[in-house]
Protein backbone atom coordinates (compact mmCIF):
# COMPACT_ATOMS: atom_id res chain seq x y z
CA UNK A 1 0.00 0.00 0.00
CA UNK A 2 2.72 2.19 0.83
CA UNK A 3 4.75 1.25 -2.51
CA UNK A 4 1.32 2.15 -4.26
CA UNK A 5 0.89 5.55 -2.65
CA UNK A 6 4.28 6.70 -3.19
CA UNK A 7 3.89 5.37 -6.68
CA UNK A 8 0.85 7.72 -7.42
CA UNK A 9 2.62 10.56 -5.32
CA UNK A 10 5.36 11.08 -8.07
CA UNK A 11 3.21 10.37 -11.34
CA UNK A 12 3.19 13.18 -13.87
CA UNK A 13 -0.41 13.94 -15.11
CA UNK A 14 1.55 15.21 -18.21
CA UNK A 15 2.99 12.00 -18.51
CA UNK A 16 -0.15 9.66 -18.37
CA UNK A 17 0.56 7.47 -21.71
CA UNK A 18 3.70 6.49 -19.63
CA UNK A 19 1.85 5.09 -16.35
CA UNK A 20 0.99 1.82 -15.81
CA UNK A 21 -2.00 0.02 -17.44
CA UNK A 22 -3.57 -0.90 -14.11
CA UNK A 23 -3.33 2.67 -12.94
CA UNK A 24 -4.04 4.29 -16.64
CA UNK A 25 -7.38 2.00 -16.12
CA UNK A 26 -8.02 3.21 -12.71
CA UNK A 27 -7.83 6.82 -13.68
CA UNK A 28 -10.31 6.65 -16.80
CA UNK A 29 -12.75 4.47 -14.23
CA UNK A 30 -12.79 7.44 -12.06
CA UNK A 31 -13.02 10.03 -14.77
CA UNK A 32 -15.48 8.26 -16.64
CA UNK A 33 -17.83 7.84 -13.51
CA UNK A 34 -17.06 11.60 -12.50
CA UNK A 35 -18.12 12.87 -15.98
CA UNK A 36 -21.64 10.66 -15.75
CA UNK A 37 -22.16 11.60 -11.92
CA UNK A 38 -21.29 15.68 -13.17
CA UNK A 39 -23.68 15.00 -16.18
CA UNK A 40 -26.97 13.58 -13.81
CA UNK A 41 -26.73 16.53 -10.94
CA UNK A 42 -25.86 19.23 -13.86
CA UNK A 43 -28.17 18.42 -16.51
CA UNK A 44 -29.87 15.25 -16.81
CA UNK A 45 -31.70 15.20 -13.34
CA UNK A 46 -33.46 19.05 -13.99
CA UNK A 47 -34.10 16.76 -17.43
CA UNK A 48 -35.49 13.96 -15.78
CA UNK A 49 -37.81 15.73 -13.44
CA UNK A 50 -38.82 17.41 -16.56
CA UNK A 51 -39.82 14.12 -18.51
CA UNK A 52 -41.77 13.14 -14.91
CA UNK A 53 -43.74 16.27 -14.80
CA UNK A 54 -44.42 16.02 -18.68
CA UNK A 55 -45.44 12.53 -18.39
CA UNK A 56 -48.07 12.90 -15.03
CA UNK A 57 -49.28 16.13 -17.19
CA UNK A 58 -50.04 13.50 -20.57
CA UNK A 59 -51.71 10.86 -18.31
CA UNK A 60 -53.80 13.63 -17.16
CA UNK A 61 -54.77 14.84 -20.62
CA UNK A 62 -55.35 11.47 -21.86
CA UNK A 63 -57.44 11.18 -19.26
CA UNK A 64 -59.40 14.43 -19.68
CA UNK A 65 -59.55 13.63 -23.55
CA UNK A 66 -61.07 10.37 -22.80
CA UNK A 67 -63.82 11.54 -20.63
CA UNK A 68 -64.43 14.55 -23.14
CA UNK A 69 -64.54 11.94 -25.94
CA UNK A 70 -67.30 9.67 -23.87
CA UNK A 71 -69.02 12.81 -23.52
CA UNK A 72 -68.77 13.51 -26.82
CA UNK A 73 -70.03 10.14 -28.53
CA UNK A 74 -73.21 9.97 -24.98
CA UNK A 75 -74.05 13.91 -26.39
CA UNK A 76 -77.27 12.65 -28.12
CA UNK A 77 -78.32 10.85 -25.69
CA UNK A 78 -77.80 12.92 -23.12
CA UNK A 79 -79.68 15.67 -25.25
CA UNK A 80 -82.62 13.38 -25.28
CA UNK A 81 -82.42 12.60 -21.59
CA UNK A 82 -82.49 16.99 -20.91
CA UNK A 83 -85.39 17.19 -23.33
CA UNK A 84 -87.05 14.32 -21.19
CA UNK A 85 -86.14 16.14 -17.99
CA UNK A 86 -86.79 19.33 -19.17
CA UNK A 87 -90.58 17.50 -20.27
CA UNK A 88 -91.02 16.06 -16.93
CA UNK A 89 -90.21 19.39 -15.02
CA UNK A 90 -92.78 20.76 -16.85
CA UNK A 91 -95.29 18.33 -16.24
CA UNK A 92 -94.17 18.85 -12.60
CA UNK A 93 -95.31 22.67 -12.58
CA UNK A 94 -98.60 22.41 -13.69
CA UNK A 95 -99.15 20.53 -10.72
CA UNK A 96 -98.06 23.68 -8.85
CA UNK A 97 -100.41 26.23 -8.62
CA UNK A 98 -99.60 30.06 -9.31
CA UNK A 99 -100.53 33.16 -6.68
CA UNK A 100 -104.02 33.56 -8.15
CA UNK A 101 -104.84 29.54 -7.78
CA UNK A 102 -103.72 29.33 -4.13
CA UNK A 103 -106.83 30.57 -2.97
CA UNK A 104 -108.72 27.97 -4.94
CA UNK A 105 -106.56 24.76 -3.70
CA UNK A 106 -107.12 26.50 -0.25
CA UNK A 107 -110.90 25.77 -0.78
CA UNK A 108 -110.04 22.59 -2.06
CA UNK A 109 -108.40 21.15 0.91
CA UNK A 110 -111.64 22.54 3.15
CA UNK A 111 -113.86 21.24 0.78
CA UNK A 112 -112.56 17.70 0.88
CA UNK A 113 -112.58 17.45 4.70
CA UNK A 114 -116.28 19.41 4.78
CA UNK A 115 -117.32 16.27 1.84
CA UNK A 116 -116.22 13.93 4.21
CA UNK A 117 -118.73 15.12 7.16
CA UNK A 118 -115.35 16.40 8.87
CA UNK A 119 -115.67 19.38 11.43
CA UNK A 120 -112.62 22.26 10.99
CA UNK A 121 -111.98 23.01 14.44
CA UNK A 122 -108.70 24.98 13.24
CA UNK A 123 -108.22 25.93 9.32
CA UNK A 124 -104.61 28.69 9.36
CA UNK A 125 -102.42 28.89 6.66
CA UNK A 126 -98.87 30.75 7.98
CA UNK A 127 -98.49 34.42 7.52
CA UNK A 128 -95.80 34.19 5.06
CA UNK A 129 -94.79 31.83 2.69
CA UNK A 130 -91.56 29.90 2.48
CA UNK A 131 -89.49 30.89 -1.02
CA UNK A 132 -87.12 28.13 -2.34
CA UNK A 133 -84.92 28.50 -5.60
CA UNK A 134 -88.11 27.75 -8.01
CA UNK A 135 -91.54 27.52 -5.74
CA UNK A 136 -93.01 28.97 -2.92
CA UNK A 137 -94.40 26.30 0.31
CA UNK A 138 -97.21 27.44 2.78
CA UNK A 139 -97.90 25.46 5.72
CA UNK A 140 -101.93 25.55 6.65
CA UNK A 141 -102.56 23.81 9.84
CA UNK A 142 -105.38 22.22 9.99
CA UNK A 143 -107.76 20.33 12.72
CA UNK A 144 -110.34 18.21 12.22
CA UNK A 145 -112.55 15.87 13.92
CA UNK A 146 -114.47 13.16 12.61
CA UNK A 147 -114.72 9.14 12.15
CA UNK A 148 -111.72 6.83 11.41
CA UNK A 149 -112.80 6.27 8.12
CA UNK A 150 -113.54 9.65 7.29
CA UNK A 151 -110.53 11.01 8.34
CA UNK A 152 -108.62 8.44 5.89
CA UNK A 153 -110.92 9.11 3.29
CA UNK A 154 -109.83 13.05 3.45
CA UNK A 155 -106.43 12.11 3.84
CA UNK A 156 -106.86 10.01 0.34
CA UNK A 157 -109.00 13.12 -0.96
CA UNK A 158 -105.82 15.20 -0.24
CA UNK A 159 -103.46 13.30 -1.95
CA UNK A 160 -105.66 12.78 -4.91
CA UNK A 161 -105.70 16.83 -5.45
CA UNK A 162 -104.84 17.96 -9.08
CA UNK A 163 -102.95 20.19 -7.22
CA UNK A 164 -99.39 18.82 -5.33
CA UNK A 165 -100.69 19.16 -0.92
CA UNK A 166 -99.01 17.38 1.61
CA UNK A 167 -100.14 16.32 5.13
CA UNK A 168 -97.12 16.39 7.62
CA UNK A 169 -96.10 16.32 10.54
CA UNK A 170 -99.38 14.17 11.72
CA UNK A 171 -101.20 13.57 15.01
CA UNK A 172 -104.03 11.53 15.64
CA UNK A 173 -105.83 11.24 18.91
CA UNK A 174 -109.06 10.52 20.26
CA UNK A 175 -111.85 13.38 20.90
CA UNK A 176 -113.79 13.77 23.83
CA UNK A 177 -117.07 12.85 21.76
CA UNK A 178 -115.73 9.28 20.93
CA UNK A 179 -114.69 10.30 17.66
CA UNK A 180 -110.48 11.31 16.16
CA UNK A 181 -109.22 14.49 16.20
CA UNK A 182 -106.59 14.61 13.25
CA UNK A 183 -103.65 17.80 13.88
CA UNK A 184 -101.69 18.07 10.90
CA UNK A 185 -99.80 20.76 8.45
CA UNK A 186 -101.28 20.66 5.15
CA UNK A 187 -97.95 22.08 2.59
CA UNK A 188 -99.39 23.49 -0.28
CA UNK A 189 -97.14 24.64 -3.20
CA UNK A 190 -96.76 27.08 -6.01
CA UNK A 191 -94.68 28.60 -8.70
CA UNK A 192 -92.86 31.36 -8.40
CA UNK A 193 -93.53 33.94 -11.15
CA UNK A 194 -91.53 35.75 -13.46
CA UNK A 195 -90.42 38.85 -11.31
CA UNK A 196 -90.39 36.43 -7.90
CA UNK A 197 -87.50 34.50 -10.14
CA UNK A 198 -85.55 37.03 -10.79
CA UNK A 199 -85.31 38.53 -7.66
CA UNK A 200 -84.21 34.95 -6.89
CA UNK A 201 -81.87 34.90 -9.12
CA UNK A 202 -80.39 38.07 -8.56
CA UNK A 203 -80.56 37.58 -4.65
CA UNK A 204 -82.44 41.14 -4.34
């Protein structure tokens, strides 16, 4: 070891076609593995990070064209599905009365217990109505006494409205008289009208 280190201590880099094989072998080893180690940390690893980025960005595009191209080749049928959506909403809103009508589905509801030998001890629709993004929901509560059957038969009579009502928030107990006394909220609905929209829509 000694021998070897003095050896190397008096070599002449100007002299290097005169050094030994084994050491003329060592030194291109070294310089050939400082050159690639120089090359990945000066230019090939930016590179390389590059080419990962690149890739993860083309996987992501493929991915986006893909879903775009499903889209694209499902577009008539997904055109037909709107056009049955947008035929089913519409079916949906005649069943909604506008502001003139409410009055008349009102009378509706108090007809159908009256027709059923019912007796309104409480008939009170709320003081204001409840605005959602496309309709407008009043809560009437209603109390009425009467027979079993007659008091599912209004119930039925309810439902069976032209006109979308629902009974909620139900409570059925028995009278002093021997016969049910049915407390409920009857939810009518409506549309909202052209100017009530945009005011929704414009949050004013």
């Amino acid at each position: 070891m000694n021998d070897l280190l003095i050896e190397l201590k008096h070599l002449d880099i100007n002299q290097a076609g005169n050094w030994p094989v084994s050491l003329k072998v060592a030194a291109l080893a070294i310089l050939f593995f400082t050159i690639i180690a120089g090359g990945y940390f000066l230019v090939w690893q930016e590179q390389l990070e590059t080419l990962e980025k690149v890739r993860a960005e083309e996987e992501t595009l493929k991915n986006s064209y893909l879903a775009k191209k499903r889209s694209a080749v499902n577009l008539p049928l997904l055109r037909e599905q709107l056009k049955e959506i947008e035929k089913n909403l519409r079916v949906l809103l005649k069943q909604l009365p506008d502001k003139s009508e409410m009055e008349a589905l009102l009378i509706d509801i108090n007809q159908a217990g009256l027709g059923r030998g019912l007796q309104f001890e409480l008939f009170k629709p709320a003081a204001q109505e409840t605005i959602n993004t496309f309709y407008a929901e009043l809560p009437v509560s209603i109390r009425v006494t009467g027979g079993y059957h007659d008091i599912g038969a209004f119930t039925s009579d309810v439902a069976q409205l032209s006109r979308i009502v629902t009974l909620n928030d139900i409570n059925l107990k028995p009278g002093s008289d021997g016969r049910l006394v049915l407390d409920a909220v009857a939810k009518t609905f409506r549309y909202l009208d052209e100017n009530e929209l945009a005011k929704q829509t414009t949050g004013k």
